[in-house]
C-alpha atoms as a PDB file:
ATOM      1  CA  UNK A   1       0.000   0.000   0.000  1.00  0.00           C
ATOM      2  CA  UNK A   2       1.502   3.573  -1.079  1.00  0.00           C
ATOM      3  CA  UNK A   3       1.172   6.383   1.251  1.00  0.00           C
ATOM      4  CA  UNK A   4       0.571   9.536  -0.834  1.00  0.00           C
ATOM      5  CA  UNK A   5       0.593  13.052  -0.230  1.00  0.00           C
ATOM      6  CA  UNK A   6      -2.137  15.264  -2.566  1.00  0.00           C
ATOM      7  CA  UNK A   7      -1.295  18.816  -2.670  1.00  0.00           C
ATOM      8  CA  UNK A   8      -4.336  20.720  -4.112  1.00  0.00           C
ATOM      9  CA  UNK A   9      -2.614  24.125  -5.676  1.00  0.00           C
ATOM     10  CA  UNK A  10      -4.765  27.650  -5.876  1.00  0.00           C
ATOM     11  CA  UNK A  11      -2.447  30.382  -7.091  1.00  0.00           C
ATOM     12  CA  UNK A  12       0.420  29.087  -5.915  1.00  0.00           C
ATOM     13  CA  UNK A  13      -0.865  28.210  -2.630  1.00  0.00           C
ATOM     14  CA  UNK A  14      -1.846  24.966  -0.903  1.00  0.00           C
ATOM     15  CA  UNK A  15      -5.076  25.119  -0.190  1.00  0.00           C
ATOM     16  CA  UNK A  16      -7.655  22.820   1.429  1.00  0.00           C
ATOM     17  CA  UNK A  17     -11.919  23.291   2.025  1.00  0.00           C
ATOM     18  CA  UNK A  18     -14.165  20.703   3.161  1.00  0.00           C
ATOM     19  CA  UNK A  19     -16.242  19.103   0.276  1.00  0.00           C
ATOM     20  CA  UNK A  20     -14.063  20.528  -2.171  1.00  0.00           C
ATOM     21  CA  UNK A  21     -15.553  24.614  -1.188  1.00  0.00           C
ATOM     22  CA  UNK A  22     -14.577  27.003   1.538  1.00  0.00           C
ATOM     23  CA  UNK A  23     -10.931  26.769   0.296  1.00  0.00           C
ATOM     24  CA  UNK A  24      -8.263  28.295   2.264  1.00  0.00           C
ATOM     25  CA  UNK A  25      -4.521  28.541   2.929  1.00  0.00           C
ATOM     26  CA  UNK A  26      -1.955  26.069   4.346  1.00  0.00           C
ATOM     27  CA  UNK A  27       0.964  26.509   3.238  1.00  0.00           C
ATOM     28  CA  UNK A  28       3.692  26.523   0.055  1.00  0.00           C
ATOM     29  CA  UNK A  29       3.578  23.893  -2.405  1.00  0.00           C
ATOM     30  CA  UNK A  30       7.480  23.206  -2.546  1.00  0.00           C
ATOM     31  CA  UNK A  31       8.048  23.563   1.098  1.00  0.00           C
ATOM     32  CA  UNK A  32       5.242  21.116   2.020  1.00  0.00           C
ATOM     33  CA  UNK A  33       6.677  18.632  -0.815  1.00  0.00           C
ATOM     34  CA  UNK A  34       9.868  18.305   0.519  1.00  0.00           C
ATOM     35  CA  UNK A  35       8.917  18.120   4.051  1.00  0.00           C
ATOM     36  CA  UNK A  36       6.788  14.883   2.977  1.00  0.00           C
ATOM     37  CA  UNK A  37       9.054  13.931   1.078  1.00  0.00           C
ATOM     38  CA  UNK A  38      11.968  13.942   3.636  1.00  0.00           C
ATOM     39  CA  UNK A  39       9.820  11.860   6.147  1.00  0.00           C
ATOM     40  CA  UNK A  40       9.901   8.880   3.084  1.00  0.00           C
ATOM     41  CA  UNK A  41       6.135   9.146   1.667  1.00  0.00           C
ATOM     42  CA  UNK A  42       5.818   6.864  -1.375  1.00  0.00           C
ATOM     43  CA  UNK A  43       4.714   9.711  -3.967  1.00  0.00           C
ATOM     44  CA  UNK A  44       3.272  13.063  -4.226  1.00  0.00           C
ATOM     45  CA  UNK A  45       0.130  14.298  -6.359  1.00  0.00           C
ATOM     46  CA  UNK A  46      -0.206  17.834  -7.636  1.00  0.00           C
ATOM     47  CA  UNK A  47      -3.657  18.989  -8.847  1.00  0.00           C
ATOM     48  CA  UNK A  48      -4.654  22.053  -9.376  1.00  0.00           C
ATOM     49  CA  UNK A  49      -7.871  23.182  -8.422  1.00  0.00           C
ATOM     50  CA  UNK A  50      -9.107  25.887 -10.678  1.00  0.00           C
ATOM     51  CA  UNK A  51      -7.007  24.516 -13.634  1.00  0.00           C
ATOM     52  CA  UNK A  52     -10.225  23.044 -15.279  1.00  0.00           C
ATOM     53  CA  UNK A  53     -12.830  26.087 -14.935  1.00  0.00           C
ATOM     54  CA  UNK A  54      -9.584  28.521 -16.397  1.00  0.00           C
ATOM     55  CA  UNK A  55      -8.936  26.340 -18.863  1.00  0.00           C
ATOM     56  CA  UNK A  56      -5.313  25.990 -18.047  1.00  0.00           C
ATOM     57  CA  UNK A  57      -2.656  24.484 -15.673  1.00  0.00           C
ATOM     58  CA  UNK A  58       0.046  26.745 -14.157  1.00  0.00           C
ATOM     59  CA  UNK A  59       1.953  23.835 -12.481  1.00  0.00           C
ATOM     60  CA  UNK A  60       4.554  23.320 -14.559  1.00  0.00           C
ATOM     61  CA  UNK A  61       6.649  25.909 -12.432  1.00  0.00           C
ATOM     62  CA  UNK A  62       6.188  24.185  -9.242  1.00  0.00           C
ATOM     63  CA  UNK A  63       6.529  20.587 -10.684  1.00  0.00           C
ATOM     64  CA  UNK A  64       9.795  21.884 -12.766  1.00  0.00           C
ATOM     65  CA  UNK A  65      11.579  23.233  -8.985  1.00  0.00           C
ATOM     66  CA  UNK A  66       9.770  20.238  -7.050  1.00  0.00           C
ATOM     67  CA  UNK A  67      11.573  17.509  -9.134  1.00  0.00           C
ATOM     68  CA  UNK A  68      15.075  19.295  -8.365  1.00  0.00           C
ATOM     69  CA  UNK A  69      14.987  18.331  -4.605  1.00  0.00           C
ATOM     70  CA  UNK A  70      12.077  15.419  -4.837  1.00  0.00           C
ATOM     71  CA  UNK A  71      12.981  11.976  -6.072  1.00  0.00           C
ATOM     72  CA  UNK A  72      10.101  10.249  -5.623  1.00  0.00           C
ATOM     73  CA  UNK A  73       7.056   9.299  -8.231  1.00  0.00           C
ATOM     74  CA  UNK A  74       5.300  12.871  -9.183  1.00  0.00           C
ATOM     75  CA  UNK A  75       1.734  13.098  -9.992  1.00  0.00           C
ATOM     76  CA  UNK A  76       0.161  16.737 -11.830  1.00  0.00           C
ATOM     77  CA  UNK A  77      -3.455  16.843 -12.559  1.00  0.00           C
ATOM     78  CA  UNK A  78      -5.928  19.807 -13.305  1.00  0.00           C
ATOM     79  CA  UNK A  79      -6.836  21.223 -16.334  1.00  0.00           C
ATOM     80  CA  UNK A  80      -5.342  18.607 -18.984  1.00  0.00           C
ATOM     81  CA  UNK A  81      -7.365  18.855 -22.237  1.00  0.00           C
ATOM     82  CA  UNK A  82      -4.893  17.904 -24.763  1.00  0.00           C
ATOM     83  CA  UNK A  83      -1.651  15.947 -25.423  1.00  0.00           C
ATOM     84  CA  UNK A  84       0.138  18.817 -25.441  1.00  0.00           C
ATOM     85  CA  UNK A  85      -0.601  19.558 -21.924  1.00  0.00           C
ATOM     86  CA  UNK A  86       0.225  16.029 -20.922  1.00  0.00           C
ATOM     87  CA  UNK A  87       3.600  16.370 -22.775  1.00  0.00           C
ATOM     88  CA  UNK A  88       4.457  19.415 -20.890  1.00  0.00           C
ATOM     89  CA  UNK A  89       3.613  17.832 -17.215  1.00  0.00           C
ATOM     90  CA  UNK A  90       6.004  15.397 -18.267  1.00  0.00           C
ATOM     91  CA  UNK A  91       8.784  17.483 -19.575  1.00  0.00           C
ATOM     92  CA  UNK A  92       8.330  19.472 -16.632  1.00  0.00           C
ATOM     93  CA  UNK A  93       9.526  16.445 -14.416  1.00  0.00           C
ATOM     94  CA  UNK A  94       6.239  14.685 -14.000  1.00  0.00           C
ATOM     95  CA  UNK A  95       5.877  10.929 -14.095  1.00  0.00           C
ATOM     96  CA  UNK A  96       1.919  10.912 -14.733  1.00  0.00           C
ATOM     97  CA  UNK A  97      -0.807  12.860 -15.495  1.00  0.00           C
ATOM     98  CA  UNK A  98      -4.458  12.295 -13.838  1.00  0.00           C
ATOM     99  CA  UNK A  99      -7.102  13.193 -15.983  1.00  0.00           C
ATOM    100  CA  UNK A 100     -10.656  14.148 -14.539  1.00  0.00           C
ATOM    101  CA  UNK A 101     -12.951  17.190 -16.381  1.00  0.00           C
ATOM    102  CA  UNK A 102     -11.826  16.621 -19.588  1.00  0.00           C
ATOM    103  CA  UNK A 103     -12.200  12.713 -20.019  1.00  0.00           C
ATOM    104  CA  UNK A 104     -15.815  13.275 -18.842  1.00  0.00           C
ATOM    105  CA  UNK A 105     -16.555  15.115 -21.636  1.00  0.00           C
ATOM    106  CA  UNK A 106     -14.212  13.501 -24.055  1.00  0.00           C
ATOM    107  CA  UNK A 107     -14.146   9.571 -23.468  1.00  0.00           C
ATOM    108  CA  UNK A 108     -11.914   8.925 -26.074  1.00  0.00           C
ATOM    109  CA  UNK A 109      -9.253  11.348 -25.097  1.00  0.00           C
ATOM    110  CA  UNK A 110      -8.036   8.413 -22.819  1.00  0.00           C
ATOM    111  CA  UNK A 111      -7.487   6.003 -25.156  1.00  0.00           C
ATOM    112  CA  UNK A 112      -5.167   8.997 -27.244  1.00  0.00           C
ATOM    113  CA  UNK A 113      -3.621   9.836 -24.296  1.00  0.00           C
ATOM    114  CA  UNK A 114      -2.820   5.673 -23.297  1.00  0.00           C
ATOM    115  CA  UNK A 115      -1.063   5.174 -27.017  1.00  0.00           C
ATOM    116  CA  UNK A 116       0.351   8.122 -26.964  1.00  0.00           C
ATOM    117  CA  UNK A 117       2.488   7.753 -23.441  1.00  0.00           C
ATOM    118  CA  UNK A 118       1.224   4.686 -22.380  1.00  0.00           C
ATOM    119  CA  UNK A 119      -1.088   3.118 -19.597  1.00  0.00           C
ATOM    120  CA  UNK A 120       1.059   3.718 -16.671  1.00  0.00           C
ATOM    121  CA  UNK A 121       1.387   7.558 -17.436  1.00  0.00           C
ATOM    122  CA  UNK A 122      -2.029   8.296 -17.406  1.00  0.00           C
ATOM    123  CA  UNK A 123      -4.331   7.631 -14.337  1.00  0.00           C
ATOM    124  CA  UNK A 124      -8.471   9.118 -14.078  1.00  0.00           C
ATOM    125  CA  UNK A 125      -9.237  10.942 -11.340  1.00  0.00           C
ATOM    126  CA  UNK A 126     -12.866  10.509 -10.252  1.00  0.00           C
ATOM    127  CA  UNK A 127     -14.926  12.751  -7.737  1.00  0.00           C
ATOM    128  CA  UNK A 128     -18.050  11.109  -6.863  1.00  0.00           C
ATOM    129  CA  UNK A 129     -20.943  12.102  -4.778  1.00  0.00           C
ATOM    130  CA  UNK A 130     -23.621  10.161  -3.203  1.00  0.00           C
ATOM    131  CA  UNK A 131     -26.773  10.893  -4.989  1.00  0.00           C
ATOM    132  CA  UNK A 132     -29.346   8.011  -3.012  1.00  0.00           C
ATOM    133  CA  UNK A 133     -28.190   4.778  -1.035  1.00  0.00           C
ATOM    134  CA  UNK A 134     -26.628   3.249  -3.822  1.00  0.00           C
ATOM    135  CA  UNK A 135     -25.696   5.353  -6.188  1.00  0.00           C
ATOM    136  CA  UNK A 136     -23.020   7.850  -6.797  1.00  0.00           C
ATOM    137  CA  UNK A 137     -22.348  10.696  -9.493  1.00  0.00           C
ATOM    138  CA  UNK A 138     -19.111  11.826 -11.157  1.00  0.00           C
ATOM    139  CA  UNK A 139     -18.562  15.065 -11.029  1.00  0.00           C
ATOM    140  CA  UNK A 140     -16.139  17.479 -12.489  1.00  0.00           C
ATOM    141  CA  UNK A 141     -14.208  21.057 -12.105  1.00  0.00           C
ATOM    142  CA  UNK A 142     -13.214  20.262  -8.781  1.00  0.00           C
ATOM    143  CA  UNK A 143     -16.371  19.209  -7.428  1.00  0.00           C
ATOM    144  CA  UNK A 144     -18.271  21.309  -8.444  1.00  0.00           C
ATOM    145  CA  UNK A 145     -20.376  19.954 -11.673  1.00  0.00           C
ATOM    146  CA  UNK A 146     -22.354  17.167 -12.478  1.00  0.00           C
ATOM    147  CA  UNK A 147     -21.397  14.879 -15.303  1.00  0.00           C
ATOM    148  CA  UNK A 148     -24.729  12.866 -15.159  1.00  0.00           C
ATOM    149  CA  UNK A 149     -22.568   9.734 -15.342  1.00  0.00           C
ATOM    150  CA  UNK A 150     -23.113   6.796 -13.128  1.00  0.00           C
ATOM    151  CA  UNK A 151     -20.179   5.695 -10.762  1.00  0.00           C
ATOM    152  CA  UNK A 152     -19.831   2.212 -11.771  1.00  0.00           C
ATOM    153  CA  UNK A 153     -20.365   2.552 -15.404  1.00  0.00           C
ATOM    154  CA  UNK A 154     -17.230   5.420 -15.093  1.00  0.00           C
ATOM    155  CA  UNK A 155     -14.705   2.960 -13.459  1.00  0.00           C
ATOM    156  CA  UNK A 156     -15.683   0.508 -16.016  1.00  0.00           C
ATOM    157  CA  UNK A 157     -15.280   3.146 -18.957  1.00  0.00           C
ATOM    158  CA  UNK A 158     -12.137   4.306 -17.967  1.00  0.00           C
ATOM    159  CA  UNK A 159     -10.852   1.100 -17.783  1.00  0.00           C
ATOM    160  CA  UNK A 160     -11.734   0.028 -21.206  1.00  0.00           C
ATOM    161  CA  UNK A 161     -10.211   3.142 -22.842  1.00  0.00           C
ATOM    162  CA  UNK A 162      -7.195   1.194 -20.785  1.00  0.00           C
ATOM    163  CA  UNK A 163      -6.111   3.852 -17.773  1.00  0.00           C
ATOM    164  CA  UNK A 164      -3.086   2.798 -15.717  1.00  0.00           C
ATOM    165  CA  UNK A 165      -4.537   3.346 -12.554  1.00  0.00           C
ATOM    166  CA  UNK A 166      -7.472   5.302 -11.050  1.00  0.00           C
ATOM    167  CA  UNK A 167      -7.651   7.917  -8.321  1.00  0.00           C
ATOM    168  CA  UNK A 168     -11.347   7.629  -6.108  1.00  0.00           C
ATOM    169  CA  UNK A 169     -12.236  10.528  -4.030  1.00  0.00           C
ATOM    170  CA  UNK A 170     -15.446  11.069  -2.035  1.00  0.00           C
ATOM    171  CA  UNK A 171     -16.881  14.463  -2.596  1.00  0.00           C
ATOM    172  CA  UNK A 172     -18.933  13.645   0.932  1.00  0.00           C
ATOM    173  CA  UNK A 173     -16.014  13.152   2.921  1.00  0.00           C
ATOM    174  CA  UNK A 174     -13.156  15.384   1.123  1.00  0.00           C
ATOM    175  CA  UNK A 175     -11.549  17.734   3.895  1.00  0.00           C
ATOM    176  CA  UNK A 176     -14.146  16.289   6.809  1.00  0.00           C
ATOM    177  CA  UNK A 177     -11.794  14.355   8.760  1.00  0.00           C
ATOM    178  CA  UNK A 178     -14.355  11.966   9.624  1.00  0.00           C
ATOM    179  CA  UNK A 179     -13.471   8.960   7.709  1.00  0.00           C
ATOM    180  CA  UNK A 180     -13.136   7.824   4.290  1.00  0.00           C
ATOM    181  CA  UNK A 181     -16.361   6.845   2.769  1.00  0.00           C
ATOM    182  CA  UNK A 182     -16.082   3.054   2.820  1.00  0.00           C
ATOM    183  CA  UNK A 183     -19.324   2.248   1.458  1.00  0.00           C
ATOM    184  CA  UNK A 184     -18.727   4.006  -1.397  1.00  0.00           C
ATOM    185  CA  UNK A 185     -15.754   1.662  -1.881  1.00  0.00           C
ATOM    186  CA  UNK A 186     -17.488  -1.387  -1.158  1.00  0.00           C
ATOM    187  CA  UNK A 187     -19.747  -0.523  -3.971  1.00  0.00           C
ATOM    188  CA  UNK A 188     -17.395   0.180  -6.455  1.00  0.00           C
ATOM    189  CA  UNK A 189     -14.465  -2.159  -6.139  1.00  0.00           C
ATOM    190  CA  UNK A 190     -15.305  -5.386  -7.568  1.00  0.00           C
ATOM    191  CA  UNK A 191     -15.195  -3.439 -10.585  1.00  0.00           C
ATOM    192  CA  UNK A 192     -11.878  -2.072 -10.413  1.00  0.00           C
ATOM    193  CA  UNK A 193      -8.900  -3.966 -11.985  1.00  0.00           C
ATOM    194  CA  UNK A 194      -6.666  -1.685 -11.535  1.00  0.00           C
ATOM    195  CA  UNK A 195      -4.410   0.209  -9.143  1.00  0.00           C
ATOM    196  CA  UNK A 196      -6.886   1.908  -7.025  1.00  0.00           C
ATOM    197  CA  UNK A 197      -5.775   5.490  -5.088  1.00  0.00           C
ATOM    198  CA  UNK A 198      -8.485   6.392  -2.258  1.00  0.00           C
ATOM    199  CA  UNK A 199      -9.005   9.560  -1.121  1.00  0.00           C
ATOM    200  CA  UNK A 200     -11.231  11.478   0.713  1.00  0.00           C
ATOM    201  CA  UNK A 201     -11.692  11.974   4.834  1.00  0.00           C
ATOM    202  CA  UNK A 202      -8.835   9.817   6.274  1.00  0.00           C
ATOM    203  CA  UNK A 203      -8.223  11.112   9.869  1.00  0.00           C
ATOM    204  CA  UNK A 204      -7.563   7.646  12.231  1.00  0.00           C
ATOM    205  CA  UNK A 205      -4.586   5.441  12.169  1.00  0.00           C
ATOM    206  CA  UNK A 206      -7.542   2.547  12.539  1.00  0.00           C
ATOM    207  CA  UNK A 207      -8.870   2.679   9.342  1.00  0.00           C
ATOM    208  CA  UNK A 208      -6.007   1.532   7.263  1.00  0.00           C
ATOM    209  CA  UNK A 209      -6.807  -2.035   9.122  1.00  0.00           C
ATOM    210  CA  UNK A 210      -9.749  -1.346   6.281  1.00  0.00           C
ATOM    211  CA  UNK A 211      -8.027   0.102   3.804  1.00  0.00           C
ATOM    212  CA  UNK A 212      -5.374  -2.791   3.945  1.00  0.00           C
ATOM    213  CA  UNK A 213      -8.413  -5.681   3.128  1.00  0.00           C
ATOM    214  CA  UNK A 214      -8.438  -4.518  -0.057  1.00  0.00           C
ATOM    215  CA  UNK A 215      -5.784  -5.627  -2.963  1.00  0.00           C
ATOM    216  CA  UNK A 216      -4.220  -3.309  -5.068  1.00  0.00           C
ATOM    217  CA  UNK A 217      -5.168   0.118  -2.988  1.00  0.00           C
ATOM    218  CA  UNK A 218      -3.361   2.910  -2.059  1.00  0.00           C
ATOM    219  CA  UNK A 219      -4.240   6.085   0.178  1.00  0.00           C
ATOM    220  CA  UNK A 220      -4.517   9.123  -0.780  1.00  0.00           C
ATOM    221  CA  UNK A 221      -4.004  11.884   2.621  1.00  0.00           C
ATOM    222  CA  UNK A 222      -4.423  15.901   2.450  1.00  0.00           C
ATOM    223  CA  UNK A 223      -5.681  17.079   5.833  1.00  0.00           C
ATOM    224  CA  UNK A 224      -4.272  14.802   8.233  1.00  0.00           C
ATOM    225  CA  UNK A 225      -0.746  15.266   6.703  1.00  0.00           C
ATOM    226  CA  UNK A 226      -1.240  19.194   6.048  1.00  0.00           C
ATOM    227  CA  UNK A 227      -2.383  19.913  10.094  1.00  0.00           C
ATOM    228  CA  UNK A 228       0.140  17.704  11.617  1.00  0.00           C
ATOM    229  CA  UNK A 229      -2.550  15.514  12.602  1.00  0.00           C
ATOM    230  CA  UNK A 230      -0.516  12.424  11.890  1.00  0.00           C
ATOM    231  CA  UNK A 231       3.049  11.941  10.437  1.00  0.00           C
ATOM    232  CA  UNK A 232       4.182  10.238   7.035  1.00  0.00           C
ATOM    233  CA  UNK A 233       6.026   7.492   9.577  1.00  0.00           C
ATOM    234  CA  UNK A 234       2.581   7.223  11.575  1.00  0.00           C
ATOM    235  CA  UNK A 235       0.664   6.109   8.754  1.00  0.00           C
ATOM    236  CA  UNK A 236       3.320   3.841   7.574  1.00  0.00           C
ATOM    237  CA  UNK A 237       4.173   2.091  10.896  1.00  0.00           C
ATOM    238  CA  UNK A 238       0.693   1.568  11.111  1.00  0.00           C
END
């Protein structure tokens, strides 16, 4: 199981909210990279968080000085909408993309972006939201749109068009701190052949006894990382 820090970037800011709104301050980007980086966490995923609304991602700066000092596997997501862009997260010192807005609207970008660099360069980021008790929407920009597309039938898409792996966050429990949203999970995973990153509301040391049941998943930590809550060698002892 990796242990990965997400970094969600506003202006050149780390910021964090609590359902993906409300954002605010917590620090520098590079200075909060290297500190989780010098206490040995597994990799590090850069999205921004307005990159998708603008249009644009201004990252390439950040990843470009990060990758001078930070030797371990670099994620940068936000606002990718073309091969171009994926090209230049790589030549700025990326090792994969994640993909979320766009392949929503554009399916089939996957599948260019998968011959074009590969399956293990390009993962899917999914934000989903619990619509009724057992179903859950994708959304996109952050959080902030519906995509009308059914949870399950996503993961399944995505992993047709051939994704290396796929990054799951719960829109419900993003920033809460109250626990990751295993029944989401449960509802989803059977379906998932692929490396699986989980995100959203960890907080407790206990519930990677969870999180560990599961083959093939990784954790995904913002919050608990960013207010010294817990340390990297916590999480990993544990």
């Amino acid at each position: 199981m990796r242990v990965i820090a997400r970094l969600d970037i506003k202006n050149e800011n780390v910021i964090k909210g609590i359902n993906f709104e409300g954002l605010r301050k917590v620090g520098q980007p590079i200075e909060m990279a290297k500190k989780y980086y010098n206490e040995r966490i597994d990799e590090i995923i850069f999205i921004d968080a307005v990159a998708s609304l603008y249009g644009r991602n201004q990252l390439f700066d950040i990843i470009e000085q990060s990758t001078k000092e930070i030797f371990c596997p670099i994620t940068v997501g936000g606002g990718i909408r073309s091969i171009n862009d994926i090209d230049k997260c790589l030549g700025s010192g990326a090792d994969k993309v994640a993909i979320n807005s766009y392949a929503t609207e554009n399916p089939n970008f996957i599948k260019e972006a998968v011959k074009t660099f590969g399956s293990s360069t390009i993962l899917i980021n999914i934000e989903a939201k619990q619509i009724n008790k057992k179903k859950w929407e994708v959304y996109k920009f952050y959080g902030r749109e519906k995509t009308g597309l059914d949870l399950n039938y996503w993961v399944e898409k995505v992993q047709e068009y051939d994704c290396g792996e796929i990054i799951l966050t719960s829109v419900d429990k993003e920033g809460l701190q109250s626990g990751m949203d295993f029944e989401m999970l449960e509802n989803v995973i059977n379906k998932i052949n692929r490396p699986l990153i989980f995100s959203g509301g960890f907080a407790k040391l206990t519930e990677i006894e969870n999180i560990k049941k599961y083959p093939c998943l990784s954790l995904s930590i913002a919050s608990t990382l960013h207010y010294n809550d817990l340390t990297v060698d916590q999480i990993k002892n544990a």
